[in-house]
C-alpha atoms as a PDB file:
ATOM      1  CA  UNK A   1      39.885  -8.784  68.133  1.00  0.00           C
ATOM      2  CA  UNK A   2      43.503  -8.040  69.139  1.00  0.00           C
ATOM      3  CA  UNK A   3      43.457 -11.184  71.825  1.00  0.00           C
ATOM      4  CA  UNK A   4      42.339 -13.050  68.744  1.00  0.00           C
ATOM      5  CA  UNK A   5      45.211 -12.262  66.801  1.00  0.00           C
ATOM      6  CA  UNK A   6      47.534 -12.959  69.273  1.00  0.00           C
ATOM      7  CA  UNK A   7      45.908 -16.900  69.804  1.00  0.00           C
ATOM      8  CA  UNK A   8      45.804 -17.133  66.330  1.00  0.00           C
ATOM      9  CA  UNK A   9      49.778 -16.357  65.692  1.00  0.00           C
ATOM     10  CA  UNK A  10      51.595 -19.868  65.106  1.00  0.00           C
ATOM     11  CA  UNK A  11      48.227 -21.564  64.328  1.00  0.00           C
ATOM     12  CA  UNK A  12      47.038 -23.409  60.864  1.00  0.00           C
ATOM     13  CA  UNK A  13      44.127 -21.890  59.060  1.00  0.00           C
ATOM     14  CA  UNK A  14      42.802 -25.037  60.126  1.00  0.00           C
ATOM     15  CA  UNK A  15      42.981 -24.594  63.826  1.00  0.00           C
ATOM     16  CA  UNK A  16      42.439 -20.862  63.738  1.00  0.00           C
ATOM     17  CA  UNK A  17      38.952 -21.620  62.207  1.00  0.00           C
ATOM     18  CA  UNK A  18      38.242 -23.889  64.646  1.00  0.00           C
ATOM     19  CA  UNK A  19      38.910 -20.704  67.415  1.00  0.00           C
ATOM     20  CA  UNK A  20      36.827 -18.497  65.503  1.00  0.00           C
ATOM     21  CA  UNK A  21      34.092 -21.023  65.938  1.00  0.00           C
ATOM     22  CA  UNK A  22      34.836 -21.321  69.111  1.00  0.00           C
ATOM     23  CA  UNK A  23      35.282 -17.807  70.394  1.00  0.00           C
ATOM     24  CA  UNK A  24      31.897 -17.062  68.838  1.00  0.00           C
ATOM     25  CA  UNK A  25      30.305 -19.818  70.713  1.00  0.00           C
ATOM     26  CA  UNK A  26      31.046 -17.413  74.363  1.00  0.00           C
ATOM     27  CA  UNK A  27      29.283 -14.231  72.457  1.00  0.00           C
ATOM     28  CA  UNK A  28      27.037 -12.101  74.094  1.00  0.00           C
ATOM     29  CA  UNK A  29      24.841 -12.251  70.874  1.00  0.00           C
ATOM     30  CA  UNK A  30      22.546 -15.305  70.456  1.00  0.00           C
ATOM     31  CA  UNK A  31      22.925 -15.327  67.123  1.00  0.00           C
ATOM     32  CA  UNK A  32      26.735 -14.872  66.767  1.00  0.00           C
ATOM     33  CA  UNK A  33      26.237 -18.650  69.400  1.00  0.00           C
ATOM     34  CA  UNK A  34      24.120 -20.107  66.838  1.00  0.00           C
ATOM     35  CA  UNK A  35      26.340 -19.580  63.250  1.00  0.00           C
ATOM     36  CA  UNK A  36      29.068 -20.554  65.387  1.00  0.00           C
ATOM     37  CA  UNK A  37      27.461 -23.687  66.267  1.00  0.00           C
ATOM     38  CA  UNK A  38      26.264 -24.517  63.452  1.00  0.00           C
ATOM     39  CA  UNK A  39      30.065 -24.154  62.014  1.00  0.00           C
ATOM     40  CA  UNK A  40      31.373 -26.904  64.061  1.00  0.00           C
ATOM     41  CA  UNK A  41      30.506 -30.553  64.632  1.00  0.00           C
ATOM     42  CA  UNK A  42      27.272 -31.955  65.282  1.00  0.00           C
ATOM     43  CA  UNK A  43      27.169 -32.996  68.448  1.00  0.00           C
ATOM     44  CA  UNK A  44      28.714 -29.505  69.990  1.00  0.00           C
ATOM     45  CA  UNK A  45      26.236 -27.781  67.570  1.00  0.00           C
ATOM     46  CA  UNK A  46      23.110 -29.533  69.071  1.00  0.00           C
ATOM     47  CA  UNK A  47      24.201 -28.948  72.364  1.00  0.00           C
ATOM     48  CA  UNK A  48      24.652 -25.477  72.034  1.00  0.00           C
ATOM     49  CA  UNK A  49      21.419 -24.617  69.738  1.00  0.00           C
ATOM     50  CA  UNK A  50      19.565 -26.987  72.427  1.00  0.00           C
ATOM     51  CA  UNK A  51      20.696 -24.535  75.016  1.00  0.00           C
ATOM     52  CA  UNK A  52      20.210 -21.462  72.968  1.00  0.00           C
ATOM     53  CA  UNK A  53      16.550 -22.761  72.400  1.00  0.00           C
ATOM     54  CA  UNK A  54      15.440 -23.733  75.738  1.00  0.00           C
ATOM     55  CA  UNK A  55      16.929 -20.127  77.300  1.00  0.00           C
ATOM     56  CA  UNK A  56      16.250 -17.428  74.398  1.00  0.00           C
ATOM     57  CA  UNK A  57      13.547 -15.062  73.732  1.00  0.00           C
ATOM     58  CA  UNK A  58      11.561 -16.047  70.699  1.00  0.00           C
ATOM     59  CA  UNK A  59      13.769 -14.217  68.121  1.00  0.00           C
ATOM     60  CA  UNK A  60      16.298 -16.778  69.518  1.00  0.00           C
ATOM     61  CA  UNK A  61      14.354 -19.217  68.990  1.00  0.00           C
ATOM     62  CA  UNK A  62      13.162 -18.307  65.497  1.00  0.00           C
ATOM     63  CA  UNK A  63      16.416 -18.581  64.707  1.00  0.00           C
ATOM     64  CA  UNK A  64      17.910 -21.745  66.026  1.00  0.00           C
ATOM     65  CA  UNK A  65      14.606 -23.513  63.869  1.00  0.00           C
ATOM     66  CA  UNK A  66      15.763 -21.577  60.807  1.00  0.00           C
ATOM     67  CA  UNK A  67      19.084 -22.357  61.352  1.00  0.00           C
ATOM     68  CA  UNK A  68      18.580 -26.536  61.157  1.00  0.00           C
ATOM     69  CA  UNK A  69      15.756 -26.593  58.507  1.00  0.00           C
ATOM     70  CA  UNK A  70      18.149 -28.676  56.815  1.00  0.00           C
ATOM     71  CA  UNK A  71      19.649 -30.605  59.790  1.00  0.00           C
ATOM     72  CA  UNK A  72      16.885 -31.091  61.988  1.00  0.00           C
ATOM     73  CA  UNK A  73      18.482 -34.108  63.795  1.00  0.00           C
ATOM     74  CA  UNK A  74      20.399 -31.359  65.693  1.00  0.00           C
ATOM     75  CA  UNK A  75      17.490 -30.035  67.885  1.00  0.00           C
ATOM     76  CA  UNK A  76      14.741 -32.629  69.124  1.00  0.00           C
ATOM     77  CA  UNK A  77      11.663 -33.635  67.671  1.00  0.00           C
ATOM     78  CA  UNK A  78      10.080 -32.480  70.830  1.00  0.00           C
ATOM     79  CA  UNK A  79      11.120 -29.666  71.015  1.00  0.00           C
ATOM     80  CA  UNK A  80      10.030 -28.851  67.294  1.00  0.00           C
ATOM     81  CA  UNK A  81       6.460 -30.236  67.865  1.00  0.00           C
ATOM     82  CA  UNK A  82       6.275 -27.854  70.655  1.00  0.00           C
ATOM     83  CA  UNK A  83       7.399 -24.995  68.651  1.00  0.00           C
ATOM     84  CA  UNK A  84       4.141 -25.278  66.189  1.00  0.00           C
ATOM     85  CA  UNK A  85       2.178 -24.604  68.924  1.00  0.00           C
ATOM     86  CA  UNK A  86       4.306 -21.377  70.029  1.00  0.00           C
ATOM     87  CA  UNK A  87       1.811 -18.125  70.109  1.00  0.00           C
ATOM     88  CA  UNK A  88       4.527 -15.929  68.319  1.00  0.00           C
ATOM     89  CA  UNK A  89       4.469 -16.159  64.456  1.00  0.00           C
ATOM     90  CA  UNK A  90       8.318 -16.221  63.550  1.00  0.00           C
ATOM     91  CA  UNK A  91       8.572 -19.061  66.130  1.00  0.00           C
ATOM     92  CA  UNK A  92       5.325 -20.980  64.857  1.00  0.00           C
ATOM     93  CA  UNK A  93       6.262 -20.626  60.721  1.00  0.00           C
ATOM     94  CA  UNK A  94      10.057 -21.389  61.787  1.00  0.00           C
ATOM     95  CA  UNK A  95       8.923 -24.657  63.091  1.00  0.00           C
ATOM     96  CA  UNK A  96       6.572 -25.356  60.387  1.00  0.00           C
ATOM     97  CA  UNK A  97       9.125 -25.303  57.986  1.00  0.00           C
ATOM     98  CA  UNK A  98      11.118 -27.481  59.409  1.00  0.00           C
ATOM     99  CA  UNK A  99       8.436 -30.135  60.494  1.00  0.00           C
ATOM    100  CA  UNK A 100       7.459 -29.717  56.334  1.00  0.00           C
ATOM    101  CA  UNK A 101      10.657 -31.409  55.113  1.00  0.00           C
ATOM    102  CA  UNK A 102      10.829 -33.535  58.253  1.00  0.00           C
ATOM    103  CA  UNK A 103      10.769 -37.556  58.228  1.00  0.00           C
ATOM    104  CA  UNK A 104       8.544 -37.202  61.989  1.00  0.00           C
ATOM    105  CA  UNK A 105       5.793 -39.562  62.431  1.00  0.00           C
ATOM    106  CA  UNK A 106       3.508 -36.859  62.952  1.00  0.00           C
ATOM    107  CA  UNK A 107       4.664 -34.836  60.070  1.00  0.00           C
ATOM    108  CA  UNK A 108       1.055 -35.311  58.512  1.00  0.00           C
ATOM    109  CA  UNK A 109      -0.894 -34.664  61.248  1.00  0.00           C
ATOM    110  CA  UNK A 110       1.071 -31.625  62.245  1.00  0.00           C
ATOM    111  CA  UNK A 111       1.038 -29.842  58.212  1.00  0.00           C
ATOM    112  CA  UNK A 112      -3.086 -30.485  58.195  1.00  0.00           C
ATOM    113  CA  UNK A 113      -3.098 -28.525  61.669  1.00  0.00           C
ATOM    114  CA  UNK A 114      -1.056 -25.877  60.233  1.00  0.00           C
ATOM    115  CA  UNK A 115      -3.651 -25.678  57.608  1.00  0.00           C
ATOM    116  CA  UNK A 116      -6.010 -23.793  60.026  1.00  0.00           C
ATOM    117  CA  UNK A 117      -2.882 -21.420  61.289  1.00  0.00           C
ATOM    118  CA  UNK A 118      -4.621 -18.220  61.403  1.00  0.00           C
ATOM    119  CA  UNK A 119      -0.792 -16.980  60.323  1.00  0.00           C
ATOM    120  CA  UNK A 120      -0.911 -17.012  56.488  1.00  0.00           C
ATOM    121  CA  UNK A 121       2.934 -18.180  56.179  1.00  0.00           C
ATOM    122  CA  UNK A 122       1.832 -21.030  58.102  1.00  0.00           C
ATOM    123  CA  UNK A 123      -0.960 -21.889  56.119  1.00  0.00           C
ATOM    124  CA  UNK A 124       1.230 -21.515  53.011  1.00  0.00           C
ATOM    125  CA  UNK A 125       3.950 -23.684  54.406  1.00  0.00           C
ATOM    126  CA  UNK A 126       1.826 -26.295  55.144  1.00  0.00           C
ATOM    127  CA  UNK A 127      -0.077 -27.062  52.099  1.00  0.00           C
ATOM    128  CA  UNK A 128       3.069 -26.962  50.378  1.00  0.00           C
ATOM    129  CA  UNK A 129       4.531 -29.696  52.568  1.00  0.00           C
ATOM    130  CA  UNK A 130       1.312 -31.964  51.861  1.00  0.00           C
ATOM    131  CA  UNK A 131       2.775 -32.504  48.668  1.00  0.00           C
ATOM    132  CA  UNK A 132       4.607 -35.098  49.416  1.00  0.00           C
ATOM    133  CA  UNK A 133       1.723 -37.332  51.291  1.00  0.00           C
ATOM    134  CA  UNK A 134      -0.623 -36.848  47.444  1.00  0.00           C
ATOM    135  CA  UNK A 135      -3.245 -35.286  50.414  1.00  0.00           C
ATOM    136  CA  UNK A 136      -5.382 -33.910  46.886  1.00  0.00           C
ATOM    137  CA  UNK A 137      -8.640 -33.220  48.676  1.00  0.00           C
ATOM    138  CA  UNK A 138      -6.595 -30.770  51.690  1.00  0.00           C
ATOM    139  CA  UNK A 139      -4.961 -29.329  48.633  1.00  0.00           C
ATOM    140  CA  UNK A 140      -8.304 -28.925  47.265  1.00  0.00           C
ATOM    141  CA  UNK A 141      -9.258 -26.506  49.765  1.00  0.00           C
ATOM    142  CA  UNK A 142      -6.092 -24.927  50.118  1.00  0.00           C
ATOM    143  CA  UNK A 143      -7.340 -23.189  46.532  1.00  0.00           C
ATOM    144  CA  UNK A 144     -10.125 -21.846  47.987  1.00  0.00           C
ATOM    145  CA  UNK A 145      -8.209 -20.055  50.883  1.00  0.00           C
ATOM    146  CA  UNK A 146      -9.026 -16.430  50.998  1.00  0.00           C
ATOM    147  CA  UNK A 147      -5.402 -15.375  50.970  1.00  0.00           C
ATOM    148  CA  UNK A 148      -3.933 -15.291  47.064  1.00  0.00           C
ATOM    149  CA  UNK A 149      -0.440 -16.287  48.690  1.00  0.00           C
ATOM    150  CA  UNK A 150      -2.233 -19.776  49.739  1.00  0.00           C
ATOM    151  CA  UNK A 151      -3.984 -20.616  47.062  1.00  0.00           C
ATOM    152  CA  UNK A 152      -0.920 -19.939  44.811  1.00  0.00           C
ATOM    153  CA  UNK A 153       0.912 -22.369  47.169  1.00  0.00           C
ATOM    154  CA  UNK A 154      -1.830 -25.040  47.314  1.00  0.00           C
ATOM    155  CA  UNK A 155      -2.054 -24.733  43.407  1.00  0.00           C
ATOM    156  CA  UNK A 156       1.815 -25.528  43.054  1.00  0.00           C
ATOM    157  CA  UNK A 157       1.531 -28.527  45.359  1.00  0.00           C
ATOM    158  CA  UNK A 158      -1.333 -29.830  43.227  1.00  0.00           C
ATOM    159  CA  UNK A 159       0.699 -29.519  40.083  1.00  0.00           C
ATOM    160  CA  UNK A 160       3.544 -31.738  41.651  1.00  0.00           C
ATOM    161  CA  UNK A 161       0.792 -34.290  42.327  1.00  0.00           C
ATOM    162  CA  UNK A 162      -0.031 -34.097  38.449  1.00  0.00           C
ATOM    163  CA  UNK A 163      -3.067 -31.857  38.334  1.00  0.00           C
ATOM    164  CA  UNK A 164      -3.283 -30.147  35.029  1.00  0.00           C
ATOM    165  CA  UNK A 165      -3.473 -26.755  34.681  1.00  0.00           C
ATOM    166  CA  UNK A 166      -2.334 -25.249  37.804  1.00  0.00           C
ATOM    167  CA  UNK A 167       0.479 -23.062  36.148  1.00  0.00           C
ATOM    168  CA  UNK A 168      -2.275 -21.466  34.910  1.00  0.00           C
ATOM    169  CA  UNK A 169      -4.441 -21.514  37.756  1.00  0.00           C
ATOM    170  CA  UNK A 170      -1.397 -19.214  39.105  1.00  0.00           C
ATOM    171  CA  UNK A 171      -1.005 -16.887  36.211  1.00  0.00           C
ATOM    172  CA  UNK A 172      -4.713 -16.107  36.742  1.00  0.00           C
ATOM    173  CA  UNK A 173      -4.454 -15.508  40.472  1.00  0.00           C
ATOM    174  CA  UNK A 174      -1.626 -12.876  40.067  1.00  0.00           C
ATOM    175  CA  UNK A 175      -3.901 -11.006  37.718  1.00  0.00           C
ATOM    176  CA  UNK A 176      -5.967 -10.343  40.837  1.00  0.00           C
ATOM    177  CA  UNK A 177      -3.277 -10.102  43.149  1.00  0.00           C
ATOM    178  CA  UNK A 178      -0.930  -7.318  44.394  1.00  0.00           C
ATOM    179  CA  UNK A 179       2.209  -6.995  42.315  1.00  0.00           C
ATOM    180  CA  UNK A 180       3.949  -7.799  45.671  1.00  0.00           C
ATOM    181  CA  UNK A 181       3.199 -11.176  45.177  1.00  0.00           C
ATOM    182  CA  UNK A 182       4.771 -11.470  41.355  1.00  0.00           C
ATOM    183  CA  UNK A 183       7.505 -12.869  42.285  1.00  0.00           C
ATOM    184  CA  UNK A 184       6.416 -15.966  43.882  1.00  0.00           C
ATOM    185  CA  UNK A 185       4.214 -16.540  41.604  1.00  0.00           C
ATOM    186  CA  UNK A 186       6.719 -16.694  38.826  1.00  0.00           C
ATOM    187  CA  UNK A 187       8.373 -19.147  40.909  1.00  0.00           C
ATOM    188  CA  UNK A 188       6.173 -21.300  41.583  1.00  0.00           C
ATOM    189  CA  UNK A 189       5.190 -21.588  37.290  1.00  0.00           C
ATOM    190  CA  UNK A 190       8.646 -22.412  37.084  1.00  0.00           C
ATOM    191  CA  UNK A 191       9.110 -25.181  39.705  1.00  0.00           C
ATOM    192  CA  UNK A 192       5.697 -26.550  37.766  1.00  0.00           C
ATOM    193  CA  UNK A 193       8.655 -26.297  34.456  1.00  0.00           C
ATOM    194  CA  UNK A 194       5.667 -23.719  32.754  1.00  0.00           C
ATOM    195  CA  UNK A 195       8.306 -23.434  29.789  1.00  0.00           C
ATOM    196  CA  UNK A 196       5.438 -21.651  28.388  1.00  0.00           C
ATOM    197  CA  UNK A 197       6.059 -18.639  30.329  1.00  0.00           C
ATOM    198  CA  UNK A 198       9.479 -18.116  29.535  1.00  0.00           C
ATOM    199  CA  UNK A 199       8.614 -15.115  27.240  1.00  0.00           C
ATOM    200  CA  UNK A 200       6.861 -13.616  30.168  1.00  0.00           C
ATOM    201  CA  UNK A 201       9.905 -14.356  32.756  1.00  0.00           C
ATOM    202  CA  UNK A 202      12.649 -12.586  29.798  1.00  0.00           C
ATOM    203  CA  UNK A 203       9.956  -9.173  30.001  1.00  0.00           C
ATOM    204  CA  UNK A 204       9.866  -9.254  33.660  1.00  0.00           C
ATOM    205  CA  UNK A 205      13.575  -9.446  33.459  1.00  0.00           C
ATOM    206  CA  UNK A 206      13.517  -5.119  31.104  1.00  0.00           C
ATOM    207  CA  UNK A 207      10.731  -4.510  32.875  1.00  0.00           C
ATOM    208  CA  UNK A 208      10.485  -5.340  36.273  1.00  0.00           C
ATOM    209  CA  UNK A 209      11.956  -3.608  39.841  1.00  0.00           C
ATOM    210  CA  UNK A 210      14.893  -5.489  41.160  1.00  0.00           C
ATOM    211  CA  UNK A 211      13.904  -7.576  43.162  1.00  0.00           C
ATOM    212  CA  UNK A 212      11.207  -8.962  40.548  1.00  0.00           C
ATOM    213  CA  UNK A 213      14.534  -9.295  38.390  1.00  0.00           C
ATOM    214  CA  UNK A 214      15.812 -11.288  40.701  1.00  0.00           C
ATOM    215  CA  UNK A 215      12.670 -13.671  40.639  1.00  0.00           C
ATOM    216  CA  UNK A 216      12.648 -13.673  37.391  1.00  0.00           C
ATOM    217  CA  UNK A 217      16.205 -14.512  37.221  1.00  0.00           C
ATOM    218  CA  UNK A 218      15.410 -17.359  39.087  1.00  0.00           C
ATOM    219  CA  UNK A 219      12.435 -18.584  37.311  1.00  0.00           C
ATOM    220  CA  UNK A 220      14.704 -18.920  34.261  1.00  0.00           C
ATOM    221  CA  UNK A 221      17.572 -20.676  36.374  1.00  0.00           C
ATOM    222  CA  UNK A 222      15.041 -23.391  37.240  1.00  0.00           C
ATOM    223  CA  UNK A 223      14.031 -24.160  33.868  1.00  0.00           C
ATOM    224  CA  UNK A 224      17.664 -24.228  32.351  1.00  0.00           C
ATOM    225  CA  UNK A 225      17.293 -20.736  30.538  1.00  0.00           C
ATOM    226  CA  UNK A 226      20.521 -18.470  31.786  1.00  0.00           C
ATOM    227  CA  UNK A 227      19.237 -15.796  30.179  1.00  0.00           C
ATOM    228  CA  UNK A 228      18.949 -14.017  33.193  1.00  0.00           C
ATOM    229  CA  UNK A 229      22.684 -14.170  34.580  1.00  0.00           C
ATOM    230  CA  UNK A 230      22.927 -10.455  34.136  1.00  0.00           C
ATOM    231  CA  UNK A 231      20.401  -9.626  36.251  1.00  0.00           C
ATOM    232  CA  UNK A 232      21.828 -11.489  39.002  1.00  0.00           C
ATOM    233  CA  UNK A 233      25.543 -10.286  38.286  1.00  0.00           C
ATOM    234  CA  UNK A 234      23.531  -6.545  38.292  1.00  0.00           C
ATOM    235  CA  UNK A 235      21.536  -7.603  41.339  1.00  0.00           C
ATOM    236  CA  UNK A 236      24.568  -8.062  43.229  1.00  0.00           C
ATOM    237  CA  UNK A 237      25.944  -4.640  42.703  1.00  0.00           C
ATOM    238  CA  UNK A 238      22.504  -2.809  43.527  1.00  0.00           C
ATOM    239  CA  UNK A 239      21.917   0.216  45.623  1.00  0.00           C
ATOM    240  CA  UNK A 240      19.347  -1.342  47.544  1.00  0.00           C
ATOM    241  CA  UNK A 241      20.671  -3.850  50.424  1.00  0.00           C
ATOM    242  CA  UNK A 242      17.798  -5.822  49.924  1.00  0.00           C
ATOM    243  CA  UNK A 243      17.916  -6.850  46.470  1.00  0.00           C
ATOM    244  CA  UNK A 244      21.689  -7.166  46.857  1.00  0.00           C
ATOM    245  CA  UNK A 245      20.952 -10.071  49.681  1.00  0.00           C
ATOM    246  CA  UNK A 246      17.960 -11.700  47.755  1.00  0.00           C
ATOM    247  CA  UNK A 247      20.835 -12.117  44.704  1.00  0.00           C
ATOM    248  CA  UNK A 248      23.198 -13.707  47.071  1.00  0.00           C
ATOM    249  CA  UNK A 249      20.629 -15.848  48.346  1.00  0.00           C
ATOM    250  CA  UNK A 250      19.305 -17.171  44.578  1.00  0.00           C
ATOM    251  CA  UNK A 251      23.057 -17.598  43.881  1.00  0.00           C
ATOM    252  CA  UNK A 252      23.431 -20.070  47.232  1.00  0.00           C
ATOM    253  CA  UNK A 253      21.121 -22.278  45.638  1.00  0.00           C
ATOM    254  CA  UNK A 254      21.689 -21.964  41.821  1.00  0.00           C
ATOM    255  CA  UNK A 255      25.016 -22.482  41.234  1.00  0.00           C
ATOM    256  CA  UNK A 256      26.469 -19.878  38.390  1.00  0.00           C
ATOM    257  CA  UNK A 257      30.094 -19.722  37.954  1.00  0.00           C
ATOM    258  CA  UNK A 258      29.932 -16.696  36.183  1.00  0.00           C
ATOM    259  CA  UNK A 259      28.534 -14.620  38.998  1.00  0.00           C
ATOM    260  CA  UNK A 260      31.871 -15.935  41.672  1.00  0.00           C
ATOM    261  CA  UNK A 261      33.753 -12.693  40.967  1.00  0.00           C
ATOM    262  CA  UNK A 262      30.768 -10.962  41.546  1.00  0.00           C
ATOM    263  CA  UNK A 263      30.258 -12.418  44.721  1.00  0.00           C
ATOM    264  CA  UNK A 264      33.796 -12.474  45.412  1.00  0.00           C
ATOM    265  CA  UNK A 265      33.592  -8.491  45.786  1.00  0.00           C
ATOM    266  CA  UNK A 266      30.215  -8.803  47.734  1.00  0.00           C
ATOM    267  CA  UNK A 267      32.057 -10.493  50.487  1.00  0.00           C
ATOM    268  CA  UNK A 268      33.260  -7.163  51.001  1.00  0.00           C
ATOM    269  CA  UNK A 269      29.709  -5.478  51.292  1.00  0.00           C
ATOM    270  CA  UNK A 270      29.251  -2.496  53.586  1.00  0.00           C
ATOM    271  CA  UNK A 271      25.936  -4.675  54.048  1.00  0.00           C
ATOM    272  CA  UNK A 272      27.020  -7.158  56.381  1.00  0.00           C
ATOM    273  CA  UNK A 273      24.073  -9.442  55.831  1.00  0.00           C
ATOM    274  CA  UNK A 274      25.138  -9.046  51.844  1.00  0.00           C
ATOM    275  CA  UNK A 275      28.942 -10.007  52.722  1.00  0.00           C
ATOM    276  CA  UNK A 276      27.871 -13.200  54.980  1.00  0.00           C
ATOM    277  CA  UNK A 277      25.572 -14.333  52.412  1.00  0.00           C
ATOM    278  CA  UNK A 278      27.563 -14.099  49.422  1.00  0.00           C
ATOM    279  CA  UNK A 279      30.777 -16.157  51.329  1.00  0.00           C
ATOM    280  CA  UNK A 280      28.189 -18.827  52.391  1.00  0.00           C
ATOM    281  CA  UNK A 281      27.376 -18.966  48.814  1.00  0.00           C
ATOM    282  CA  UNK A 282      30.982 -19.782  47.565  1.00  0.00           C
ATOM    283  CA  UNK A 283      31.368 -21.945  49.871  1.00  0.00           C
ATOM    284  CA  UNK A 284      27.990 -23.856  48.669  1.00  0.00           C
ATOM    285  CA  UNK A 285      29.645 -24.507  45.016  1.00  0.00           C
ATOM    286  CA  UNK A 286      33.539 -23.783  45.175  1.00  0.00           C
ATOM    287  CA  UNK A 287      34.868 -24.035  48.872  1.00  0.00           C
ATOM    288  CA  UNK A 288      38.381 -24.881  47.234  1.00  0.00           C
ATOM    289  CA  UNK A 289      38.802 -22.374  45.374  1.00  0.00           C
ATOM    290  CA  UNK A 290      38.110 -19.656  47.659  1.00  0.00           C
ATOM    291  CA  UNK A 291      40.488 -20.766  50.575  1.00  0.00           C
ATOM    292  CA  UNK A 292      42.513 -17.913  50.350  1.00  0.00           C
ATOM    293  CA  UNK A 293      39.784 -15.623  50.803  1.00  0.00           C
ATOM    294  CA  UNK A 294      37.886 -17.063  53.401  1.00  0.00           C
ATOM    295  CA  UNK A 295      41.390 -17.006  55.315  1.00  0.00           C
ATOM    296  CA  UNK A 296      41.590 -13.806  54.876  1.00  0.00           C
ATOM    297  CA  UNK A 297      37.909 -13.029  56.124  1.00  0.00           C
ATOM    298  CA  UNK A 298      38.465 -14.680  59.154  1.00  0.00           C
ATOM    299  CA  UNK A 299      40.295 -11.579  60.559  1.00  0.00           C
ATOM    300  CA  UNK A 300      37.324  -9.738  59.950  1.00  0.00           C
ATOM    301  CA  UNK A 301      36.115  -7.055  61.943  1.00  0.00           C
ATOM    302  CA  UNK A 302      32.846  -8.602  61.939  1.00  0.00           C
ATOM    303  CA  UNK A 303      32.109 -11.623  64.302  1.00  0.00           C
ATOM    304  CA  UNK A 304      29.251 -13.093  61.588  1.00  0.00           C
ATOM    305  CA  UNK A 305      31.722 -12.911  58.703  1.00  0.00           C
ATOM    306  CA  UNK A 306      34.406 -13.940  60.925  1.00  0.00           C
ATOM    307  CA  UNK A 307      32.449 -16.905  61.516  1.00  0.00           C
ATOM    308  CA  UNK A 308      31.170 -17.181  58.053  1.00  0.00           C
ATOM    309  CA  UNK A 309      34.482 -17.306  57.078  1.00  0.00           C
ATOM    310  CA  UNK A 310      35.735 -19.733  59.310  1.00  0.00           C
ATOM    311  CA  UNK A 311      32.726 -22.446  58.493  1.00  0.00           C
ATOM    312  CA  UNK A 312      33.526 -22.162  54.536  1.00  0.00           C
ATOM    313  CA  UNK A 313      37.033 -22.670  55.440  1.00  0.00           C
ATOM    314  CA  UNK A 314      36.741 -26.026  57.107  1.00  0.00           C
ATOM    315  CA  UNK A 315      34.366 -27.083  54.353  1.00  0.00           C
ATOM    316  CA  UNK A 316      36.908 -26.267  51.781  1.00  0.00           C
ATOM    317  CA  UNK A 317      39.176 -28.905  53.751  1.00  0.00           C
ATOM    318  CA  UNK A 318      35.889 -31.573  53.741  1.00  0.00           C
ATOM    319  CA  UNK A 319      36.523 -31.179  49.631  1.00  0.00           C
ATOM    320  CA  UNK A 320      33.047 -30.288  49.492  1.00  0.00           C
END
């Protein structure tokens, strides 16, 4: 840390992003490598995460899929393919994801193997992705899967295709189900725009535990309602880690400018996972703004947020 400061003397924020970025790329820690990587140009990045793949452990792996679900271009379709036939599970439903928004050939093929995955996530992954094919008979049996979490997803996927009634179809499945399993269920009505169950999303949001507050939250965001902004703003200053990160991460892809201070002082989580998050999520909706702070986060004591840092900082200077 005290070498880095040294470099770093003289330098633009500019450049001394770019040797955070860099620096991170010679950590010990695979996945230090791989958010550095994924901070800096494409072609270094899929060198790097190429590398990362072909050497690590599975964890590593898991990661390096997770980490280009939405840049898959920088690992090869090969490679991918391979990984949905990978005998450990967070490899397997890392890849699955991926190959579910994917443009492969054998994207098809691959999502109606997944459908006999004996890992449920798998299974759940991959009916979802049939969506987009209109494969209504799969999707047919997807609602007769013995796991609720599969037949919610399958249900969802139908509803996109037009089929009436599956927001209901959910609502009657969580009746049955564990209240674990609330949350994506509420979800899932929404993304089906169930304004019908509005009332029932503005209880959950009194009566819930925090983390179904957060769904909930959510499930309002999607249909337009922002009735559940406080939640969020609360989630984000809850005593449990957990429901601090899943705020951050509803707030990376809803964009609610209300909720920036609020993330503004979770950068500064004892959490680290909560900190990371909740720059990555300014960074999403107001890079500009927050130059300042993401300068100031890249003397961090901690190489993610460091890195974190860095990345939003170069984005800010994209204008994105």
């Amino acid at each position: 840390m005290i070498s880095l400061f040294f470099l770093s003397c003289g330098l633009s924020p500019g450049a001394r992003a770019k040797m955070v970025l860099e620096q991170g790329l010679k950590n010990s820690s695979p996945i230090v490598r791989i958010n550095a990587a994924m901070g800096l140009n494409s072609e270094t990045a899929s060198v790097v995460l190429t590398g990362i793949f072909m050497d690590g452990e599975n964890e590593a792996k898991a990661a390096v899929l997770q980490s280009i679900s939405e840049n898959k271009e920088l690992l090869s379709e090969s490679l991918i393919v391979e990984a949905c036939r990978n005998p450990n599970p967070s490899v397997r439903e890392a890849a699955y994801r991926v190959v579910a928004l994917s443009e492969f050939v054998n994207a098809r093929d691959l999502l109606l193997q997944g459908t006999q995955d004996e890992l449920v996530a798998v299974r759940v992954i991959s009916y979802g992705g049939l969506a987009r094919f209109g494969d209504r008979e799969f999707l047919q049996q997807g609602i007769r899967d013995p796991e609720t979490r599969v037949r919610i997803a399958s249900a969802k996927a139908l509803g996109e295709l037009g089929r009436a009634g599956m927001p209901e179809f959910i609502k009657d499945e969580l009746k049955k189900s564990t209240p674990d399993l609330l949350g994506i269920g509420i979800i899932a009505m929404a993304e089906l725009s169930d304004t019908a169950s509005i009332p029932l999303f503005k209880a959950l949001l009194k009566e819930g535990a925090g983390d179904l507050r957060i769904d909930a939250a959510e499930a309002l965001l999607i249909l337009g309602d922002g009735t559940g902004v406080g939640a969020l703003q609360n989630g984000l200053q809850s005593n449990d880690p957990f429901v601090r990160i899943h705020a951050t991460e509803v707030l990376t892809r809803h964009n609610v400018p209300a909720t920036y201070p609020h993330l503004e002082a979770a950068t500064r989580d004892e959490f680290m996972n909560v900190a990371v998050r909740a720059v990555k999520a300014l960074a999403q909706h107001e890079p500009g703004k927050y130059k300042e702070l993401f300068k100031e986060l890249m003397d961090a004591q901690n190489p993610l947020l460091r890195i974190a840092a860095a990345t939003a900082y170069l984005r800010s200077l994209d204008g994105a």
